[in-house]
N, C-alpha and C. Protein backbone atom coordinates (compact mmCIF):
# COMPACT_ATOMS: atom_id res chain seq x y z
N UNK A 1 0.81 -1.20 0.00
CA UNK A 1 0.00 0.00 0.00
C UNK A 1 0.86 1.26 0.00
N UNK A 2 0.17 2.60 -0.74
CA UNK A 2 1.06 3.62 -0.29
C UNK A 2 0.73 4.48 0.53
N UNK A 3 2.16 4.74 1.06
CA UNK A 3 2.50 5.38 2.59
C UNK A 3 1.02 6.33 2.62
N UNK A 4 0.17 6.63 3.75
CA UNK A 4 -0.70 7.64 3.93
C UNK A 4 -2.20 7.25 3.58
N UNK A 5 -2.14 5.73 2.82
CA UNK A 5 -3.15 5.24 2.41
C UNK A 5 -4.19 4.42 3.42
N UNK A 6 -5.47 4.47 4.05
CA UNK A 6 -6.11 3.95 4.54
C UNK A 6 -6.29 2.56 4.61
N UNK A 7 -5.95 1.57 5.36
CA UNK A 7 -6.20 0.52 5.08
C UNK A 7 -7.55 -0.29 5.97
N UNK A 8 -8.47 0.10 6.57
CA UNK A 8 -9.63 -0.06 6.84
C UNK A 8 -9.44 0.87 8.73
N UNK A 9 -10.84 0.63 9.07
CA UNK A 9 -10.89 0.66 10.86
C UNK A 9 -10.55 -0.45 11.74
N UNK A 10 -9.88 -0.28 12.74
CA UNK A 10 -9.47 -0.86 13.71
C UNK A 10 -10.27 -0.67 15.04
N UNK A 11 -10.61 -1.65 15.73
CA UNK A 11 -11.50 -1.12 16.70
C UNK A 11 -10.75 -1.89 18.22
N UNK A 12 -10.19 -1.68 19.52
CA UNK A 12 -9.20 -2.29 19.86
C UNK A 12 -10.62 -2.44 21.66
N UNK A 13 -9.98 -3.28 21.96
CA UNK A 13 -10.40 -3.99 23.53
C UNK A 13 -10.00 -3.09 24.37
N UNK A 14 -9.95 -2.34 25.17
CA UNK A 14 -9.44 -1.26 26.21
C UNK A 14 -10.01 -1.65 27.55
N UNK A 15 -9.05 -1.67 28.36
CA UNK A 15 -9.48 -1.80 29.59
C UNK A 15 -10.55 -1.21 30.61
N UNK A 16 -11.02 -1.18 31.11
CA UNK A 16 -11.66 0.22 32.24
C UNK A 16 -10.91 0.97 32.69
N UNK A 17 -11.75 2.36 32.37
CA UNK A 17 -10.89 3.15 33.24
C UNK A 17 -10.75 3.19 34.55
N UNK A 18 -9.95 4.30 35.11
CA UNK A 18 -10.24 4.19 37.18
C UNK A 18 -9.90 5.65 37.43
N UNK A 19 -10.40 5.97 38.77
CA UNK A 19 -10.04 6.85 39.63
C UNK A 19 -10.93 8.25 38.94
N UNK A 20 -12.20 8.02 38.49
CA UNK A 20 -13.20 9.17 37.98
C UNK A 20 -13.52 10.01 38.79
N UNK A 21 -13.17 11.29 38.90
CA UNK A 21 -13.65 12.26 39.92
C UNK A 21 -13.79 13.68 39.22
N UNK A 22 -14.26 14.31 39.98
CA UNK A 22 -14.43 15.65 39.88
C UNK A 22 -13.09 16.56 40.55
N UNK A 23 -12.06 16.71 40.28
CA UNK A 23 -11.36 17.10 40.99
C UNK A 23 -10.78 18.70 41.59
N UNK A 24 -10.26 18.71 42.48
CA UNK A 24 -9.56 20.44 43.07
C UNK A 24 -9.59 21.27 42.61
N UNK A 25 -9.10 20.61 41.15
CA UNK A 25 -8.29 21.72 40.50
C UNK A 25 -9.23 22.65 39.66
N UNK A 26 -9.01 23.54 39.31
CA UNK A 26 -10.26 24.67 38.33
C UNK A 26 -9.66 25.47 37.83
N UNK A 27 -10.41 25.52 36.67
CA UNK A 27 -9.44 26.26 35.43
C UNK A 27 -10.79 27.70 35.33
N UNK A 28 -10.63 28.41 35.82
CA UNK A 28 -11.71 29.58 36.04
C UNK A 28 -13.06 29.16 36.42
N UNK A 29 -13.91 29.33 36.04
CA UNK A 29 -15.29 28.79 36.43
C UNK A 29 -15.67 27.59 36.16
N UNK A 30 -15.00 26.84 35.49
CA UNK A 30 -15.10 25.44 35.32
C UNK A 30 -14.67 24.25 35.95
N UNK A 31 -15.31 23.30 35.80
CA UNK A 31 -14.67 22.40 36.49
C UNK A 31 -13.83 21.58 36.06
N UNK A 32 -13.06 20.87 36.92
CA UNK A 32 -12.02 19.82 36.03
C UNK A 32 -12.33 18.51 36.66
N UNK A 33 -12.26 17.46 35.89
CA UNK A 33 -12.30 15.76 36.03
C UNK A 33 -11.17 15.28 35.92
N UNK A 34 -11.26 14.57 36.07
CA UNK A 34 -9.72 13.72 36.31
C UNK A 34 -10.50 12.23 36.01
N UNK A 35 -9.06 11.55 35.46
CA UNK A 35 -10.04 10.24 35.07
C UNK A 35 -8.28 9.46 34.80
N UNK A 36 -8.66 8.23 34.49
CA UNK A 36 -7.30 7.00 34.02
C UNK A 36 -7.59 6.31 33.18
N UNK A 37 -7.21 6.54 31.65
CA UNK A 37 -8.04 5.56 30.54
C UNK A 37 -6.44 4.94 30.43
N UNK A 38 -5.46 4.43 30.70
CA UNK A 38 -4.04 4.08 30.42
C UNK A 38 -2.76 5.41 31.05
N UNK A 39 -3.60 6.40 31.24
CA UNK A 39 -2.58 7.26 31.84
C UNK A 39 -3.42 8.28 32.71
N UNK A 40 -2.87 9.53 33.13
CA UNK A 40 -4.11 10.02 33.76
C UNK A 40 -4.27 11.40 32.95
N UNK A 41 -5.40 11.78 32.70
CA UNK A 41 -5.93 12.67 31.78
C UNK A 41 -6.79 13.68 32.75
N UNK A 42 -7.16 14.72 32.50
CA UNK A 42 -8.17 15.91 33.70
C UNK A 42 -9.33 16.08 32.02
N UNK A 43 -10.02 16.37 32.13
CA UNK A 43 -10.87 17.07 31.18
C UNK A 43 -11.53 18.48 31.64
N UNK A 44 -11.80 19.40 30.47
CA UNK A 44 -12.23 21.01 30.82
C UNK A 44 -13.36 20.63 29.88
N UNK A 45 -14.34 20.96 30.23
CA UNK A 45 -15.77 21.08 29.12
C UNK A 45 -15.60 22.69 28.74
N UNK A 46 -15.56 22.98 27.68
CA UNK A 46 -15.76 24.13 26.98
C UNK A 46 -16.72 24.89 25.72
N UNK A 47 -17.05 25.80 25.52
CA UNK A 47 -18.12 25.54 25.10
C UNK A 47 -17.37 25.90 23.10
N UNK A 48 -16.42 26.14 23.29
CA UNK A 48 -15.99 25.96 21.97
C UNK A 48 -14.29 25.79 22.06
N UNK A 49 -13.75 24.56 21.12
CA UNK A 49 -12.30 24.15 21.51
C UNK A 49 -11.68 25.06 20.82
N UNK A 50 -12.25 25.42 19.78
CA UNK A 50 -11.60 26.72 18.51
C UNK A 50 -11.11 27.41 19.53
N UNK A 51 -11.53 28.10 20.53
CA UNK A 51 -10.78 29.14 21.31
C UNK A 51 -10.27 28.84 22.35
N UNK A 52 -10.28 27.66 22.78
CA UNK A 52 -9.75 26.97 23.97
C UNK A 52 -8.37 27.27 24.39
N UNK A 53 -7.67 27.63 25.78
CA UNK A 53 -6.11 28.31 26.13
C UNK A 53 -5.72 26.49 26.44
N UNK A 54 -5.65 25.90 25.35
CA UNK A 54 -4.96 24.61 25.24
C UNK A 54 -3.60 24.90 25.85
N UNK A 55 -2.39 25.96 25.01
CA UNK A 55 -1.41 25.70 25.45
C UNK A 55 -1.11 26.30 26.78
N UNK A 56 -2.20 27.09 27.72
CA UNK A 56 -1.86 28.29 28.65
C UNK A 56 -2.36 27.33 29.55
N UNK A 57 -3.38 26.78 29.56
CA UNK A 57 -4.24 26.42 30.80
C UNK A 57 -3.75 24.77 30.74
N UNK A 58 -3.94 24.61 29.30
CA UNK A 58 -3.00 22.84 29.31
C UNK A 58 -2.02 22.59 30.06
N UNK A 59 -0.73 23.82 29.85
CA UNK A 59 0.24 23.54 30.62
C UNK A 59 0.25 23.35 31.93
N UNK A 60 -0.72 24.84 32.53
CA UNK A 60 -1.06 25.32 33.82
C UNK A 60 -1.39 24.00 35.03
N UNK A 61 -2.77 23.35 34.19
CA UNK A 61 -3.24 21.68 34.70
C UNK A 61 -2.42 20.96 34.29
N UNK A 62 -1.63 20.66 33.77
CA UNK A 62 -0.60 19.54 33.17
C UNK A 62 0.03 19.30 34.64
N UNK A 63 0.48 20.71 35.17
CA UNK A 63 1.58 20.36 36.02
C UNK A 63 0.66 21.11 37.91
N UNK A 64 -0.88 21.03 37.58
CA UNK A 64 -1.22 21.24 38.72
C UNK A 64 -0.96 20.66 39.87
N UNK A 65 -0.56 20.83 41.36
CA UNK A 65 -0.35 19.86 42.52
C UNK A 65 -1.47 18.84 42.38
N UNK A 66 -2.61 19.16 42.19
CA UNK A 66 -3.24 18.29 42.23
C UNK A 66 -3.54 17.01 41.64
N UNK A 67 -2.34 17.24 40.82
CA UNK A 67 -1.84 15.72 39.77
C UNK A 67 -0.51 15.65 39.71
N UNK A 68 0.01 16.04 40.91
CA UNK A 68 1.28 15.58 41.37
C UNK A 68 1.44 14.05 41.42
N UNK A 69 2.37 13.72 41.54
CA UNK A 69 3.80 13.79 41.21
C UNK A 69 3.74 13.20 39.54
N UNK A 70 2.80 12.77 38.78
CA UNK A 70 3.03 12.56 37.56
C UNK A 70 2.50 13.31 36.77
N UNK A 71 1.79 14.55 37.01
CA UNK A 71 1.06 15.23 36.17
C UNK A 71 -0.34 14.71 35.42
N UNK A 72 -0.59 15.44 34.15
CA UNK A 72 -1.43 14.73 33.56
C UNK A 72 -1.43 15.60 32.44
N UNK A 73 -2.79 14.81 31.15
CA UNK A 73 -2.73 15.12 30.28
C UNK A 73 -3.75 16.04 30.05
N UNK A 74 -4.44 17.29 29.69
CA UNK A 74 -5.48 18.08 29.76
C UNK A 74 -6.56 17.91 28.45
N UNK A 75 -7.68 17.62 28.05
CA UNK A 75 -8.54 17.36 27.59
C UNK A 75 -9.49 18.65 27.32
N UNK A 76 -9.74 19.20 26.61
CA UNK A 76 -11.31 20.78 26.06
C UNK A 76 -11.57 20.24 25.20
N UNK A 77 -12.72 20.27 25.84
CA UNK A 77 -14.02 18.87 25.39
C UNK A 77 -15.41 20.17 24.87
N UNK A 78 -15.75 20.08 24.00
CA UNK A 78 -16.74 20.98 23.57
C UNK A 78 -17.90 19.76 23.18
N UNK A 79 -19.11 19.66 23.28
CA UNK A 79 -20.37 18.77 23.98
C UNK A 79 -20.80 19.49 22.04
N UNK A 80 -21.09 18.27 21.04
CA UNK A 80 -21.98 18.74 19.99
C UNK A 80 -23.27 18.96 19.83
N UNK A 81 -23.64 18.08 21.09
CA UNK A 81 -24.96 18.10 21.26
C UNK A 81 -25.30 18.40 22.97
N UNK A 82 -26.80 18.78 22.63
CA UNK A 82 -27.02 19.71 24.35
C UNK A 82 -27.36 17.99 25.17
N UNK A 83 -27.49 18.47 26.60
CA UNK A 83 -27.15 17.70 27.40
C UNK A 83 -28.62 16.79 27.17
N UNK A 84 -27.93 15.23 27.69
CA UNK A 84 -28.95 13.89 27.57
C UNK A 84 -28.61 13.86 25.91
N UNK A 85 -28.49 14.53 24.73
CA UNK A 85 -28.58 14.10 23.48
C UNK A 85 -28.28 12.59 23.30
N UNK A 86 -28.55 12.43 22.52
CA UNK A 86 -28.46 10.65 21.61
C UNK A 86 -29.00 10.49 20.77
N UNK A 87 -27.97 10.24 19.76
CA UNK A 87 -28.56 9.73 18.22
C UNK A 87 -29.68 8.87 18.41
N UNK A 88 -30.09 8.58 16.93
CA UNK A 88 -31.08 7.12 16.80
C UNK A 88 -30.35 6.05 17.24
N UNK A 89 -28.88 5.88 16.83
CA UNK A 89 -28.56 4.33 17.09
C UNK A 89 -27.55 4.56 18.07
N UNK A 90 -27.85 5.37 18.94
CA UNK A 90 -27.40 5.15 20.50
C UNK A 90 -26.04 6.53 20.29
N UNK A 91 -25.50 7.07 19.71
CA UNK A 91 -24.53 7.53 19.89
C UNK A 91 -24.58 9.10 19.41
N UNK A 92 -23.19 9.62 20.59
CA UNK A 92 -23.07 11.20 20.02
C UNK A 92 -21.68 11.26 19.88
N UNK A 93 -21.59 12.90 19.50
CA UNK A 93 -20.11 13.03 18.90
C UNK A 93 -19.85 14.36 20.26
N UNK A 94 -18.36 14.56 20.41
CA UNK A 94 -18.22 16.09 21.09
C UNK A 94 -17.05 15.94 20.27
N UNK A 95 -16.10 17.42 20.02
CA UNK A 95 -14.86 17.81 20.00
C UNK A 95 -13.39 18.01 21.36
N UNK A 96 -12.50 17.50 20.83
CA UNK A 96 -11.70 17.85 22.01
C UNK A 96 -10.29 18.18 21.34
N UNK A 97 -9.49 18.64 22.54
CA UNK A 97 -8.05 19.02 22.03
C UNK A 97 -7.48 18.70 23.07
N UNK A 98 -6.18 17.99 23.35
CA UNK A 98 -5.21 17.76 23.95
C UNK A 98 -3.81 18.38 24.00
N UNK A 99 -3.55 18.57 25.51
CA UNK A 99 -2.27 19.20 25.58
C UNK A 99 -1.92 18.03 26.62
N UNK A 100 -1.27 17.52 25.94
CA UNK A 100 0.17 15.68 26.20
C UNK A 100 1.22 16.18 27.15
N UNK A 101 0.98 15.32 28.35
CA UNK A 101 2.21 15.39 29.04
C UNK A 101 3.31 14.90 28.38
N UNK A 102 4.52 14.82 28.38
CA UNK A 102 5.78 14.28 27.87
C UNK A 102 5.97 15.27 25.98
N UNK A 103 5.12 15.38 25.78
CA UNK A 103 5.02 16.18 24.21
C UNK A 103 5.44 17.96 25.18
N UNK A 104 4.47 17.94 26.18
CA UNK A 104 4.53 19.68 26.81
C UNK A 104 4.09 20.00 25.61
N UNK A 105 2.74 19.65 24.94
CA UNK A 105 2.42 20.75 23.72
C UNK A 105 0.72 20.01 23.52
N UNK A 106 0.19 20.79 22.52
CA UNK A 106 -0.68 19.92 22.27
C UNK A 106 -0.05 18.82 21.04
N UNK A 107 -1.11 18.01 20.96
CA UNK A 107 -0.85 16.75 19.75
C UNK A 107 -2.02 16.83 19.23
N UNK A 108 -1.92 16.27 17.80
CA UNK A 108 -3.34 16.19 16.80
C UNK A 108 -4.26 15.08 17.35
N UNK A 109 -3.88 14.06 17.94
CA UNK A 109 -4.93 13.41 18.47
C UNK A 109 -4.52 12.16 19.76
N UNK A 110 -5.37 12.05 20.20
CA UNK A 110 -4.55 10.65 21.70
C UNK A 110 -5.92 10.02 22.13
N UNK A 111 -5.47 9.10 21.68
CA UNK A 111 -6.36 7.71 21.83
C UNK A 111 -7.11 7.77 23.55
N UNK A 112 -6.17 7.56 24.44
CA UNK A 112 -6.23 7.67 25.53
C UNK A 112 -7.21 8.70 26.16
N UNK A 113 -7.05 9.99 25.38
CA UNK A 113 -7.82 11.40 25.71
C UNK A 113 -8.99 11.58 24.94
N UNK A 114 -8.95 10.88 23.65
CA UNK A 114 -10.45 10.56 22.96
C UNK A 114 -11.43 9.73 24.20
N UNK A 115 -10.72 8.78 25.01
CA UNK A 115 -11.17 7.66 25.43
C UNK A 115 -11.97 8.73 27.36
N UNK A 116 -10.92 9.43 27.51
CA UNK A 116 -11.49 10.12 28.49
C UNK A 116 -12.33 11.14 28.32
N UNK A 117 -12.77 11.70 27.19
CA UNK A 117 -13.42 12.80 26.74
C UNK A 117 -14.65 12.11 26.66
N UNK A 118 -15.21 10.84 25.95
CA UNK A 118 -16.32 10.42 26.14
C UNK A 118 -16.91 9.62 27.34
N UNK A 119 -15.54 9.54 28.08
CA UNK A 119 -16.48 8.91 29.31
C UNK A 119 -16.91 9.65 30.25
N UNK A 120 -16.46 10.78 30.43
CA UNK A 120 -16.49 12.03 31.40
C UNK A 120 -17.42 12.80 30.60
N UNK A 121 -17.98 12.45 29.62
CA UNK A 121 -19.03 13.52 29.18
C UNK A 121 -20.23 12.51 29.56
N UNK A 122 -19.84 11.41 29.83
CA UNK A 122 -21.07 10.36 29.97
C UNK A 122 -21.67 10.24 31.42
N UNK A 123 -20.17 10.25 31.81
CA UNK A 123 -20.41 9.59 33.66
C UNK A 123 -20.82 10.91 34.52
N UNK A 124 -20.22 12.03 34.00
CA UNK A 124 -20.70 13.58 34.46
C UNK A 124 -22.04 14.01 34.16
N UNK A 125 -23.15 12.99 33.39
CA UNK A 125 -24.04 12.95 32.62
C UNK A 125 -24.42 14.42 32.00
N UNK A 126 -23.63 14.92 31.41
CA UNK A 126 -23.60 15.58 29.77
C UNK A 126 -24.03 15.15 28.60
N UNK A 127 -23.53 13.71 28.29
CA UNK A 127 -24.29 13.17 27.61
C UNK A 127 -24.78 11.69 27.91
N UNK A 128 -25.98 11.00 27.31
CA UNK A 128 -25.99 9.84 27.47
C UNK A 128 -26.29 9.04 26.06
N UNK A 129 -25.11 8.00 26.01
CA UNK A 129 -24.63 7.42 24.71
C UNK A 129 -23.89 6.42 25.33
N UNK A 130 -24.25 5.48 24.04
CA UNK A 130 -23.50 3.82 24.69
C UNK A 130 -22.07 4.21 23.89
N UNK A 131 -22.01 4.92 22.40
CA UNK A 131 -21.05 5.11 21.43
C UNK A 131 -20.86 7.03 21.21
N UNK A 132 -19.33 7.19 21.70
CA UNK A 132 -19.60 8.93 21.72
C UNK A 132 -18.09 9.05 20.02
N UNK A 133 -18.60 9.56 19.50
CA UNK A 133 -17.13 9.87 18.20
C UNK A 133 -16.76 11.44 18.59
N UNK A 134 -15.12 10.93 18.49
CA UNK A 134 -14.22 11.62 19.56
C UNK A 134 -13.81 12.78 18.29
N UNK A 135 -13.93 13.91 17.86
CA UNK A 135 -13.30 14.62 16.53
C UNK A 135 -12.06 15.39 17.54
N UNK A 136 -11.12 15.20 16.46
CA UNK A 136 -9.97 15.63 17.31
C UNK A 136 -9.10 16.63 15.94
N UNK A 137 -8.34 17.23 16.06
CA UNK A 137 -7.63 17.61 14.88
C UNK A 137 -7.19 16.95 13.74
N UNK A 138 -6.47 15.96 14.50
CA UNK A 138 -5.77 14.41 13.61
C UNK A 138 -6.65 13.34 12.80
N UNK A 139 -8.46 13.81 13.63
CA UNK A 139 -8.81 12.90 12.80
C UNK A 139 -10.43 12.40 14.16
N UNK A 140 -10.89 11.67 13.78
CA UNK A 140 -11.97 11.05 14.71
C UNK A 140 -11.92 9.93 15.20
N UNK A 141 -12.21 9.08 16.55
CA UNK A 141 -12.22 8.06 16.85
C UNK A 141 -13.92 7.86 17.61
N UNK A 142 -13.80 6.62 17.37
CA UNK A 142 -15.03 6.43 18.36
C UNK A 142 -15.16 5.83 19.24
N UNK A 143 -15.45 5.85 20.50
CA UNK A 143 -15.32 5.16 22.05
C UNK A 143 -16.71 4.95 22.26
N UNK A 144 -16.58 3.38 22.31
CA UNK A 144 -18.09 2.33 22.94
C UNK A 144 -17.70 2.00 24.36
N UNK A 145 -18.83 1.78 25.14
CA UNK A 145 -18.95 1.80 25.86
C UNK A 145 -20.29 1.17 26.72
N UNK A 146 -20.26 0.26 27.42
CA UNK A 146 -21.47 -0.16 28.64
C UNK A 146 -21.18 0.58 29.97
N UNK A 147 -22.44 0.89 30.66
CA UNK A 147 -22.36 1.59 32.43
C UNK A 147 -23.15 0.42 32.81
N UNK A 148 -22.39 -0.26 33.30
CA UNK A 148 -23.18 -1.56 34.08
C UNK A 148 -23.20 -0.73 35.59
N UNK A 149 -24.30 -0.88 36.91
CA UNK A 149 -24.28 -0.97 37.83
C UNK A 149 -22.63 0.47 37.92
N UNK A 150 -22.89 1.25 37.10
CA UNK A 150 -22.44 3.06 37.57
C UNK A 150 -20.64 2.81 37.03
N UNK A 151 -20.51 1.67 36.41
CA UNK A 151 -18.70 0.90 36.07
C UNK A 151 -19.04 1.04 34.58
N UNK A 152 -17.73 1.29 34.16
CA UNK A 152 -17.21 1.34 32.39
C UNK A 152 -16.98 -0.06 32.26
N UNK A 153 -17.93 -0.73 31.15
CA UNK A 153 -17.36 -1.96 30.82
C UNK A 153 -16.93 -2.12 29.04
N UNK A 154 -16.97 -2.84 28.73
CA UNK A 154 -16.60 -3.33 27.40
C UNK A 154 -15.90 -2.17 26.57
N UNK A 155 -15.46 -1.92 27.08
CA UNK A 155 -14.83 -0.06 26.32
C UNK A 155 -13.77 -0.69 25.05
N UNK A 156 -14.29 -0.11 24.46
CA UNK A 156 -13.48 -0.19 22.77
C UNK A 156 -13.26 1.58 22.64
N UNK A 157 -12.07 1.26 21.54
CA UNK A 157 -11.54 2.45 21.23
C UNK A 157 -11.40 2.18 19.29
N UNK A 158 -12.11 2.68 18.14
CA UNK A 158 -11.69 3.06 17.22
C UNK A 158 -11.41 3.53 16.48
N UNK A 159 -10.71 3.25 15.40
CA UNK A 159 -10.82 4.60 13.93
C UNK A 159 -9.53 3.77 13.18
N UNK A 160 -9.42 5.02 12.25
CA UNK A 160 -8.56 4.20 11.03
C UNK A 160 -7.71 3.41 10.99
N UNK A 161 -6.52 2.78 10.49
CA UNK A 161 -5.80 2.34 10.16
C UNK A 161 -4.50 2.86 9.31
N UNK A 162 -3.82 3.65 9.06
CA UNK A 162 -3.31 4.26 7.97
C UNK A 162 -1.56 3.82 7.81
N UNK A 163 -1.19 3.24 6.97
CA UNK A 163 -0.09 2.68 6.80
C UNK A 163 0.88 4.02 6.12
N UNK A 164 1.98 4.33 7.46
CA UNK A 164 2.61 5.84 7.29
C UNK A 164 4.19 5.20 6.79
N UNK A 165 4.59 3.92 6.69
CA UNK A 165 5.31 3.75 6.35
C UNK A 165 5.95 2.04 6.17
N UNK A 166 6.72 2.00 4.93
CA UNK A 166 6.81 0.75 4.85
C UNK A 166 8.67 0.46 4.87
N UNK A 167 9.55 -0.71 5.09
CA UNK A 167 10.22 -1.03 4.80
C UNK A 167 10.61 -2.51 4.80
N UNK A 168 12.14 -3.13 4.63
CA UNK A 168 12.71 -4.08 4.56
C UNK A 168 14.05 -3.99 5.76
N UNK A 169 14.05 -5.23 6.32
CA UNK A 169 15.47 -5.31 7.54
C UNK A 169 15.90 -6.23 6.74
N UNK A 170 17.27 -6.16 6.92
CA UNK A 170 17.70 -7.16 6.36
C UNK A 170 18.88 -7.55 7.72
N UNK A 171 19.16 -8.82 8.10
CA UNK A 171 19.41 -9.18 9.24
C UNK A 171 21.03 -9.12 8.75
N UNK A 172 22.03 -8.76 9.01
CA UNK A 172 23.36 -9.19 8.55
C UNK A 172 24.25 -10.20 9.89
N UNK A 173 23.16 -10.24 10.45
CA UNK A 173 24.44 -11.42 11.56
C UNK A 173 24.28 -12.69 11.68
């Protein structure tokens, strides 16, 4: 295939997340969540990401005490649809943007932060959807999801596939 070319969707098994709260920290009148989809992520609901202080306030929560000693990753989550929405076949979409610990910047998209953006719009009940599609700069993913008894179960994470590069090793020993 060539480099950049789509080669179908991938849809992957993801664990549960842990440690869902509402947390300390506050980024002006808003509130911040904190959540663990594989690392730990905070989310800001905003009401548009276009103007979102990703790199001011990202940084600011990145390295708040209150996600000491490892920090975290910051999430502006803009809701596409008003609160309770749900498609016909169970699902909604919101926008988000990420500012990545270890990057110290934002990134076009993170699996991980797609994955906390729809569950914290779910479990905060903002929205209610079994399937939320995550639009991110880099691209869209979609995060499924069951709330059994108030717990994240069967959580899938997907979207494309795109083959960015190909080669040959050749072993010489």
């Amino acid at each position: 295939p060539d480099p950049g070319s789509a080669s179908g969707p991938v849809t992957l098994a993801m664990p549960p997340p842990r440690a869902f709260a509402c947390s300390a920290a506050t980024t002006g009148e808003r509130s911040v969540w904190e959540i663990w989809t594989g690392t730990e992520h905070a989310v800001v609901f905003v009401e548009s990401v276009d103007g979102a202080p990703v790199a001011t306030e990202g940084e600011r929560l990145r390295h708040d005490p209150d996600f000491a000693p490892t920090g975290t990753n910051v999430n502006f989550v803009q809701l596409e649809a008003a609160s309770g929405a749900r498609g016909g076949d169970g699902s909604a979409r919101v926008r988000a943007r990420t500012f990545e610990k270890g990057v110290e910047a934002e990134t076009l998209a993170c699996g991980t932060g797609a994955m906390a953006s729809a569950i914290v719009a779910r479990l905060s009940g903002k929205l209610d959807a079994d399937h939320i599609d995550v639009e991110m700069p880099g691209g869209t993913l979609g995060v499924g999801f069951e709330i059994v008894d108030g717990e994240v179960q069967n959580l899938t994470l997907s979207g494309p596939a795109v083959t960015v590069y190909e080669g040959m090793l050749e072993w010489l020993g």
